[in-house]
N, C-alpha and C. Protein backbone atom coordinates (compact mmCIF):
# COMPACT_ATOMS: atom_id res chain seq x y z
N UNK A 1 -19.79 1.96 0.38
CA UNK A 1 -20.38 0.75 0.92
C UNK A 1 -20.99 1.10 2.27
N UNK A 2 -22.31 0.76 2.26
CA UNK A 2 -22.71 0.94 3.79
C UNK A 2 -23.60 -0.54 4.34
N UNK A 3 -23.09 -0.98 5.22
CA UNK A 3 -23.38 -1.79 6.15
C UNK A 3 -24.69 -1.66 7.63
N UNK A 4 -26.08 -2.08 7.26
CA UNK A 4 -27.26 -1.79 7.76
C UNK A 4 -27.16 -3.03 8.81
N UNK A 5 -27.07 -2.91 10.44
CA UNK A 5 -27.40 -3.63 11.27
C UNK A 5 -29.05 -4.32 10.73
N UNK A 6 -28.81 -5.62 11.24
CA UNK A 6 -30.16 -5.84 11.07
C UNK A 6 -31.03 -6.49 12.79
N UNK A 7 -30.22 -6.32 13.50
CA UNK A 7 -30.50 -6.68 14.69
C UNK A 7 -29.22 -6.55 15.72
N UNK A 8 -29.44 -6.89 16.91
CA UNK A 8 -28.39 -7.33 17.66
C UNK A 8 -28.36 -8.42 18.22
N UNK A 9 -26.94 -9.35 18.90
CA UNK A 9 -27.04 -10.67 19.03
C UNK A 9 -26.67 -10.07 20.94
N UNK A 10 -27.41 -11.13 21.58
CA UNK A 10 -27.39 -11.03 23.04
C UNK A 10 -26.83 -12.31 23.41
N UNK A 11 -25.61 -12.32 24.20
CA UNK A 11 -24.77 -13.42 24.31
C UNK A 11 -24.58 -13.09 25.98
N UNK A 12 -24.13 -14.66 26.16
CA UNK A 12 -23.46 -14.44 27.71
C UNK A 12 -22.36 -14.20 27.90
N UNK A 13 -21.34 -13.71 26.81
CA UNK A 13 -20.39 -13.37 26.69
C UNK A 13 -20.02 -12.02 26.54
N UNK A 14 -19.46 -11.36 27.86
CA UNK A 14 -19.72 -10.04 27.66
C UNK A 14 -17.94 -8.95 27.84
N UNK A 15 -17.11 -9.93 27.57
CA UNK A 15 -15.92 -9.56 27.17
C UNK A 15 -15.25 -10.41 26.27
N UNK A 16 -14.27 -9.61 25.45
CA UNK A 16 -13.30 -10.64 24.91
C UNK A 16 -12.85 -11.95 25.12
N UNK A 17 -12.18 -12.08 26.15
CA UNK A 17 -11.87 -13.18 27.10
C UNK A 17 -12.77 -14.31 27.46
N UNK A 18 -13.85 -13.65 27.52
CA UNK A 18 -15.54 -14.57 28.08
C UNK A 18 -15.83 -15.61 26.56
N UNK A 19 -15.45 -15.56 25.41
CA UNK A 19 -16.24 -15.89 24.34
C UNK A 19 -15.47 -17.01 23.85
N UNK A 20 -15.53 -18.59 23.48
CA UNK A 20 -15.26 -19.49 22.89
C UNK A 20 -14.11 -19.24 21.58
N UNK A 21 -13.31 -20.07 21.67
CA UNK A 21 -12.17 -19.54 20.24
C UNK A 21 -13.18 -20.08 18.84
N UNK A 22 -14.09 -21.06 18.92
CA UNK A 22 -15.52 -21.44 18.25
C UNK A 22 -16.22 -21.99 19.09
N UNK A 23 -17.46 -20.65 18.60
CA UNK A 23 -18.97 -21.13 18.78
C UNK A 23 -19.64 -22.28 18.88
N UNK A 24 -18.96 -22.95 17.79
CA UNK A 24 -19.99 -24.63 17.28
C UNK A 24 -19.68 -25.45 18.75
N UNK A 25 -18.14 -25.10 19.15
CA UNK A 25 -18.40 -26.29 20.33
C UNK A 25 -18.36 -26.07 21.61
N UNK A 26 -19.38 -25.04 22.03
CA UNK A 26 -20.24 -24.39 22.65
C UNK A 26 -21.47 -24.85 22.76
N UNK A 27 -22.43 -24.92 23.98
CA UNK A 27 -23.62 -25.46 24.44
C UNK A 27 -24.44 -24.23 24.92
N UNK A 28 -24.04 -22.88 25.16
CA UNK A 28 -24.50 -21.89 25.48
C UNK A 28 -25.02 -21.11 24.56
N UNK A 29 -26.24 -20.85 24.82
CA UNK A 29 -27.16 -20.32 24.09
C UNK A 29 -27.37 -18.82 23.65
N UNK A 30 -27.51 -18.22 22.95
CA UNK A 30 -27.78 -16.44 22.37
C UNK A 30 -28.75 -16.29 22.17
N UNK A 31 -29.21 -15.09 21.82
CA UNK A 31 -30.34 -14.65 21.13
C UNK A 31 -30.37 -13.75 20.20
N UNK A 32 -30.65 -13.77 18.82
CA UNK A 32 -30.20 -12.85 17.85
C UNK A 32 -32.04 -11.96 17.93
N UNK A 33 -31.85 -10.97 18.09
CA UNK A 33 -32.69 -10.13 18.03
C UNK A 33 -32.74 -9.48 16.87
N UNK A 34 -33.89 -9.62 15.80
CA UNK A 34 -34.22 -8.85 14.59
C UNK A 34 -35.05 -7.35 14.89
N UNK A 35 -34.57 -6.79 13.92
CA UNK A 35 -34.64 -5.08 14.68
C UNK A 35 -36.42 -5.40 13.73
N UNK A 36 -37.82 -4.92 14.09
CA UNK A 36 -38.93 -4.89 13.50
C UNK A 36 -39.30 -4.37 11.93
N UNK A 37 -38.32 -3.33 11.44
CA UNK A 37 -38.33 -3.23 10.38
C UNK A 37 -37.65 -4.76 9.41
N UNK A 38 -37.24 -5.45 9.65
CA UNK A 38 -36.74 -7.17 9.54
C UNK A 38 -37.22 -8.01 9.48
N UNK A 39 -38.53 -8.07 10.09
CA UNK A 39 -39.39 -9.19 10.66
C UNK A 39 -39.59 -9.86 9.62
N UNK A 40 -40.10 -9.14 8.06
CA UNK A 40 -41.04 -9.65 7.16
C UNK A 40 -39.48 -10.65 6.53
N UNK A 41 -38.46 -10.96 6.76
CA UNK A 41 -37.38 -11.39 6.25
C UNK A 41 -37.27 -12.82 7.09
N UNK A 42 -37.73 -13.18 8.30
CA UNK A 42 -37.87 -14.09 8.87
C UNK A 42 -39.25 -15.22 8.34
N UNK A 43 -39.89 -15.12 7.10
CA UNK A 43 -40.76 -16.21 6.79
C UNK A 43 -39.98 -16.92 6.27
N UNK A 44 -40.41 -18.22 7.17
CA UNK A 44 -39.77 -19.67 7.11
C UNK A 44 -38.38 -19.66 7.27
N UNK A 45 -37.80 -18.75 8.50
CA UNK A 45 -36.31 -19.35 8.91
C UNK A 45 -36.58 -20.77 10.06
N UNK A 46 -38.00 -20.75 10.25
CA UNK A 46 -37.93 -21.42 11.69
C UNK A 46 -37.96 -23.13 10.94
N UNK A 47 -37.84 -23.33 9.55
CA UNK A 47 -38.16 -24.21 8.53
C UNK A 47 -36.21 -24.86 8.53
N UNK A 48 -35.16 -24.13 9.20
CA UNK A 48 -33.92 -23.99 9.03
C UNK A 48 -33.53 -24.88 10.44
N UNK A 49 -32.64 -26.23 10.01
CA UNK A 49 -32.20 -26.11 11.48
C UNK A 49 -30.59 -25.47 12.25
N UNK A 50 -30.16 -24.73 10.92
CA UNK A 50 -29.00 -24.21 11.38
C UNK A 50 -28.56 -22.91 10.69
N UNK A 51 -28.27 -21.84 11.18
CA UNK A 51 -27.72 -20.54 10.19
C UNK A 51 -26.59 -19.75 10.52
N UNK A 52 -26.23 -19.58 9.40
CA UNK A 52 -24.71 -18.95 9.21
C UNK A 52 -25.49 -17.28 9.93
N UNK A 53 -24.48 -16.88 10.37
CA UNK A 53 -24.78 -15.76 11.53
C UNK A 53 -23.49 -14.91 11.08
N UNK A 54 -23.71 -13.94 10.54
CA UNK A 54 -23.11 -13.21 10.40
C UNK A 54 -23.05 -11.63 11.34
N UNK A 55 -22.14 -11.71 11.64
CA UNK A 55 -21.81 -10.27 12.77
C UNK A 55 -20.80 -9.67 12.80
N UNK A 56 -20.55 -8.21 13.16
CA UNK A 56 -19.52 -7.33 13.41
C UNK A 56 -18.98 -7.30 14.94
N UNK A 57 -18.12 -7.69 14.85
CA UNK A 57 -17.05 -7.55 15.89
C UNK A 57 -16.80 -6.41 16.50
N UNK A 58 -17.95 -5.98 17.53
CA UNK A 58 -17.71 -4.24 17.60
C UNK A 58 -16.56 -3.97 18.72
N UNK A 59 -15.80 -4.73 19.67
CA UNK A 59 -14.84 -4.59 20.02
C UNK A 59 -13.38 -4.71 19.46
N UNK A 60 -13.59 -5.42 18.88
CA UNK A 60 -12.37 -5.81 18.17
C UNK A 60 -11.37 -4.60 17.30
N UNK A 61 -10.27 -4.48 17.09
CA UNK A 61 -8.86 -3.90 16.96
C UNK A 61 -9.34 -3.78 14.94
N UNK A 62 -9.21 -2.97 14.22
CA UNK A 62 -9.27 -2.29 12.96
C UNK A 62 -7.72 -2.06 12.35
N UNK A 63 -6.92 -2.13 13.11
CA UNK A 63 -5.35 -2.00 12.57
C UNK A 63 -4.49 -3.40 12.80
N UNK A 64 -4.90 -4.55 13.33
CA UNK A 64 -4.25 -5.63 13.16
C UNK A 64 -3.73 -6.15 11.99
N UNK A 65 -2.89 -6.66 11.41
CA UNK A 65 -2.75 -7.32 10.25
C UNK A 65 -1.84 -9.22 10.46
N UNK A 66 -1.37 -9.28 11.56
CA UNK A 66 -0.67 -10.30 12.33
C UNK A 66 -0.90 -10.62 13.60
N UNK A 67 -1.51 -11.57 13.71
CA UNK A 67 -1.47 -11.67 15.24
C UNK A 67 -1.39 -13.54 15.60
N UNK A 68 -1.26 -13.69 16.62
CA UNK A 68 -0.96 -15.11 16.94
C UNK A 68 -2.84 -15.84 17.34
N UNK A 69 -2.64 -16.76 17.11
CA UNK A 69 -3.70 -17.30 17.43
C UNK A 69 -3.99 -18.03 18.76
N UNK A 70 -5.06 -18.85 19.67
CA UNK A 70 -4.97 -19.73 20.70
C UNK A 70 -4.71 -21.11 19.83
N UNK A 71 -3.80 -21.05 19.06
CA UNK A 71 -3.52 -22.83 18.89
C UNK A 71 -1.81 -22.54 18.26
N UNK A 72 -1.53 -21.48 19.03
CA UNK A 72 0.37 -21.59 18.84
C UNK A 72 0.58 -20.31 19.28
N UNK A 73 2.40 -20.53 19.45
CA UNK A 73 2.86 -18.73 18.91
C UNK A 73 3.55 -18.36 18.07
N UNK A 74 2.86 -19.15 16.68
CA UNK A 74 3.74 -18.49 15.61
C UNK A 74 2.41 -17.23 15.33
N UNK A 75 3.16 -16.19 14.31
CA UNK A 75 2.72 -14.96 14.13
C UNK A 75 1.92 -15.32 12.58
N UNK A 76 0.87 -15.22 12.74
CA UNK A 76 0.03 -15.26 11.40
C UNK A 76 -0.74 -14.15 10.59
N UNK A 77 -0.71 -14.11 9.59
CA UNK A 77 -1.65 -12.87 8.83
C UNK A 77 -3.17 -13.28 9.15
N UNK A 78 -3.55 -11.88 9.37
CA UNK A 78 -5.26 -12.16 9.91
C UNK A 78 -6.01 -12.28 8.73
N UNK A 79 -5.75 -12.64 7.57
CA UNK A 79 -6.22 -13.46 6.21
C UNK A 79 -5.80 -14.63 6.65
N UNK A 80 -5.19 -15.22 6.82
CA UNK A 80 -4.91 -16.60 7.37
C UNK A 80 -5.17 -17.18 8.48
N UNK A 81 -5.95 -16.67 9.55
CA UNK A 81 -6.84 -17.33 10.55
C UNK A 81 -8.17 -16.62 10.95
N UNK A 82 -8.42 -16.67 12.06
CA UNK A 82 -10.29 -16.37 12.38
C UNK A 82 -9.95 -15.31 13.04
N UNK A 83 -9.16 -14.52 13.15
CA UNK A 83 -8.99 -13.69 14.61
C UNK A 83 -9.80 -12.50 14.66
N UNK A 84 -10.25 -12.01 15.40
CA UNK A 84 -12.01 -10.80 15.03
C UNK A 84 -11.25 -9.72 14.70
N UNK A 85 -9.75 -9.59 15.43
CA UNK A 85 -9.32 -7.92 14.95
C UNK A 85 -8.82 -7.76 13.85
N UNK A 86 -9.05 -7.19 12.64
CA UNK A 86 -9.21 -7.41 11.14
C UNK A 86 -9.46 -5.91 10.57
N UNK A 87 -8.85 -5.80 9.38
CA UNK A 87 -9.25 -4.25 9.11
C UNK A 87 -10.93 -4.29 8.78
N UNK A 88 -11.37 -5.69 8.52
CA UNK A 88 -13.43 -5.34 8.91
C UNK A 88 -13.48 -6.28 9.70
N UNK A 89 -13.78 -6.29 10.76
CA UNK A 89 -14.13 -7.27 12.11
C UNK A 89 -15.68 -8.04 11.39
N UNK A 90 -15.80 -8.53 10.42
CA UNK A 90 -16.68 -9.13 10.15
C UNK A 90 -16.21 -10.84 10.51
N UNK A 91 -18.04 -11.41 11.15
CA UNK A 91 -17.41 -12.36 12.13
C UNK A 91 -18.69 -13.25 10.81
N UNK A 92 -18.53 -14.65 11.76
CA UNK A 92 -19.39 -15.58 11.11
C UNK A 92 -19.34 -16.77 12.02
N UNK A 93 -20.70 -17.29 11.78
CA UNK A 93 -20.85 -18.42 13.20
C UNK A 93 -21.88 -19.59 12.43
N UNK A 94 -21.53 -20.83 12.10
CA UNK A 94 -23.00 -21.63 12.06
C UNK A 94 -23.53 -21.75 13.14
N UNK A 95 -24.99 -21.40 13.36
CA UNK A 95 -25.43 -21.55 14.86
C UNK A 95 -26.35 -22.07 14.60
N UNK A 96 -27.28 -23.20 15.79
CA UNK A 96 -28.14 -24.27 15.49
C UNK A 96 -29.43 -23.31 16.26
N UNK A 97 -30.32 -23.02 15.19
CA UNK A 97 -31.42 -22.77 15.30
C UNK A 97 -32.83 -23.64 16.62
N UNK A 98 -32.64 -23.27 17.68
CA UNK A 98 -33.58 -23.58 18.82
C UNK A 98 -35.04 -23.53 18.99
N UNK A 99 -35.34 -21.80 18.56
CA UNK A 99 -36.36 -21.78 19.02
C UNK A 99 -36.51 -20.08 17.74
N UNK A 100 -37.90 -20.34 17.61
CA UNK A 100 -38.42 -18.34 16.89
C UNK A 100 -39.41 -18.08 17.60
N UNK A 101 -39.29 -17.10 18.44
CA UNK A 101 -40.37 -16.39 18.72
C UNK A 101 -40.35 -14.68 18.43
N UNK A 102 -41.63 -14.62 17.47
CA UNK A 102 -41.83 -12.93 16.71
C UNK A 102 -40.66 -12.71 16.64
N UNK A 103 -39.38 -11.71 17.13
CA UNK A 103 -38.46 -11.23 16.04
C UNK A 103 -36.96 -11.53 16.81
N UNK A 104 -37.56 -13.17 17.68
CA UNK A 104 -36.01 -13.19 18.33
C UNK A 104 -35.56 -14.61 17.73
N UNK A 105 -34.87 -14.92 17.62
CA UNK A 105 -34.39 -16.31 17.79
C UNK A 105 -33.07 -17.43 18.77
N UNK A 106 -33.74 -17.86 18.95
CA UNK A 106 -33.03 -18.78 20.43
C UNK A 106 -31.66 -19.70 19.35
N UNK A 107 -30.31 -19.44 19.57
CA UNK A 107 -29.51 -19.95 19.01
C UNK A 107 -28.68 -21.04 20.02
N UNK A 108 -27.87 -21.97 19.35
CA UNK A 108 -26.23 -22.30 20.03
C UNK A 108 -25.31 -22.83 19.44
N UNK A 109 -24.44 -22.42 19.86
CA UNK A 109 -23.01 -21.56 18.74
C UNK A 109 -22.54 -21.11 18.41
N UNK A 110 -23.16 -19.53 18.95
CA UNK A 110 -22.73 -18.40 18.66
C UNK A 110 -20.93 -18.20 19.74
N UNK A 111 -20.46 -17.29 19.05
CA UNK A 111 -19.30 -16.80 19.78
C UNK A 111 -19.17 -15.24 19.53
N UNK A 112 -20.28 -14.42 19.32
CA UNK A 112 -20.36 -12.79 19.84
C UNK A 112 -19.97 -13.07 20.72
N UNK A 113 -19.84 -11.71 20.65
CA UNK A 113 -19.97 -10.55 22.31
C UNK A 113 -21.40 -10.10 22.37
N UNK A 114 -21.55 -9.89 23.83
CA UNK A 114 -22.80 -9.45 23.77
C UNK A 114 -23.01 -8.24 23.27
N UNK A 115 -24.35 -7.87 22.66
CA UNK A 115 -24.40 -6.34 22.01
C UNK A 115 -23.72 -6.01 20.65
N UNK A 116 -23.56 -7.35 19.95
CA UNK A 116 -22.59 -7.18 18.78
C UNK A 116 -23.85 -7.06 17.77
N UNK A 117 -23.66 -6.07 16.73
CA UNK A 117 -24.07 -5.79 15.78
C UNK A 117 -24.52 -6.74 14.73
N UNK A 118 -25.70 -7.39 14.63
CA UNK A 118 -26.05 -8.81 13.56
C UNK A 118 -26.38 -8.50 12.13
N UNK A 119 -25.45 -8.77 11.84
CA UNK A 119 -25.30 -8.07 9.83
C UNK A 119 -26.06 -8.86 8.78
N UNK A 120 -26.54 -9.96 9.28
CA UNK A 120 -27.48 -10.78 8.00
C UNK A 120 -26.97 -12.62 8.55
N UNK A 121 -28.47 -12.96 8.49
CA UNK A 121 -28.74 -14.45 8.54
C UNK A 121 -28.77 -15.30 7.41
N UNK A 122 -28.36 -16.37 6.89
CA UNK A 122 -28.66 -17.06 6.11
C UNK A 122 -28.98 -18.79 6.57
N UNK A 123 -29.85 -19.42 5.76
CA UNK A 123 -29.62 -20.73 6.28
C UNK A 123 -28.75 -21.45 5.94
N UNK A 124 -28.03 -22.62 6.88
CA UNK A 124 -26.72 -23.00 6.33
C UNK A 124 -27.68 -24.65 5.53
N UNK A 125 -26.49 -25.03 4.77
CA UNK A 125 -27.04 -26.16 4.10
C UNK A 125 -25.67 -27.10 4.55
N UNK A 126 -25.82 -28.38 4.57
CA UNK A 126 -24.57 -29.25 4.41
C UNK A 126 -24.31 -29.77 3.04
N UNK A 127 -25.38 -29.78 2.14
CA UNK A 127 -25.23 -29.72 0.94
C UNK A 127 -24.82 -29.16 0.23
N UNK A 128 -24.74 -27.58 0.54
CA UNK A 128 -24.26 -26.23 -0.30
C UNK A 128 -22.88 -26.36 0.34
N UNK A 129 -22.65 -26.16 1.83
CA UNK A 129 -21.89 -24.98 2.78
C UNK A 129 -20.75 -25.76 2.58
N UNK A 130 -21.07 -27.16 2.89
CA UNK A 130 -19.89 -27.91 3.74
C UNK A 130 -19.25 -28.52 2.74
N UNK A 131 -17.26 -28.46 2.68
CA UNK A 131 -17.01 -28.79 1.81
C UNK A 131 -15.81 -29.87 2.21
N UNK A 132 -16.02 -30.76 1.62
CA UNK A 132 -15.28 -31.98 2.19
C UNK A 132 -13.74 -32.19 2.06
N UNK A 133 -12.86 -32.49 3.04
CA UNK A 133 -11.55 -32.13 3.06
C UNK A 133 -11.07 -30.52 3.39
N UNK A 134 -12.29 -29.69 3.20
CA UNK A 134 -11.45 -28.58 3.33
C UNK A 134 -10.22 -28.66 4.41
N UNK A 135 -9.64 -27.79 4.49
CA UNK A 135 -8.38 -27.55 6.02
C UNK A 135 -7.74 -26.41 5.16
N UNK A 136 -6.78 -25.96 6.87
CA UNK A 136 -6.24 -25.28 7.01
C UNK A 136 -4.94 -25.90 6.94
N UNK A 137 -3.62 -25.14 6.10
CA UNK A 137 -2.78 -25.94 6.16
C UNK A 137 -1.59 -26.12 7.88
N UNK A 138 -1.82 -25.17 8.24
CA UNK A 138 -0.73 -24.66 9.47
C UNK A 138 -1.47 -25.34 10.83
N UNK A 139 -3.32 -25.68 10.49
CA UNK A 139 -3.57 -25.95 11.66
C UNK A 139 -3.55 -27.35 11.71
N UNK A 140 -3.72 -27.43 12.96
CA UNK A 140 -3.37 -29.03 13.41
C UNK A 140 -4.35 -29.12 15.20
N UNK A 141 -5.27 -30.08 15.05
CA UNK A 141 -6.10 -30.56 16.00
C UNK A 141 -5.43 -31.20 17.25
């Protein structure tokens, strides 16, 4: 299996610590930069007003399998919550589409790090994506 960057995401978040536990409820803005061999993959994203953002967690821990989350301290399997350090630090963000200009796009919602590796865009739908009732059973608002 090989995994082709397709850009990088430029965030104001430039440590661990610095970055939202979620993106969505966040007002600060990114920029996902499409690498030029990419470009021709961007007709009619600017037609999107929101996209699933997919990214690699290039700081993040590869041997975690338990770790606690920011909403307790019980000890959870990292299949069972969002936490980036994962044996694949593969991340995911709906982020609300701002602005396209040539091969950047103006996001907010993101929760990279800055300089994180952008693995593939899709547009999100509320029709497709969003599924009603979902939850988590352990979490609690």
């Amino acid at each position: 299996m090989e995994l082709i960057p397709i850009g990088v995401i430029h965030s104001p978040y430039r440590a661990p610590g610095d970055a939202p536990h979620q993106g969505r409820f966040s007002d600060r803005t990114a920029e996902l930069e499409i690498f030029p061999q990419f470009m021709e993959g961007l007709k009619d994203v600017e037609q999107a007003t929101h996209l699933i953002v997919l990214y690699w967690c290039h700081l993040a821990r590869r041997d975690t399998l338990r770790t606690r989350t920011p909403f307790g301290p019980e000890i959870r399997g990292v299949f069972a919550c969002r936490s980036p350090s994962r044996p694949n630090p593969i991340a995911f963000c709906v982020a609300e589409l701002l602005k396209v200009k040539e091969n950047r796009l103006l996001v907010r919602g993101v929760d990279a790090l800055d300089g994180s590796p952008l693995i593939d865009i899709k547009p999100y739908s509320s029709d497709v994506d969003s599924v009603p009732g979902a939850r988590i059973g352990w979490f609690k608002k």
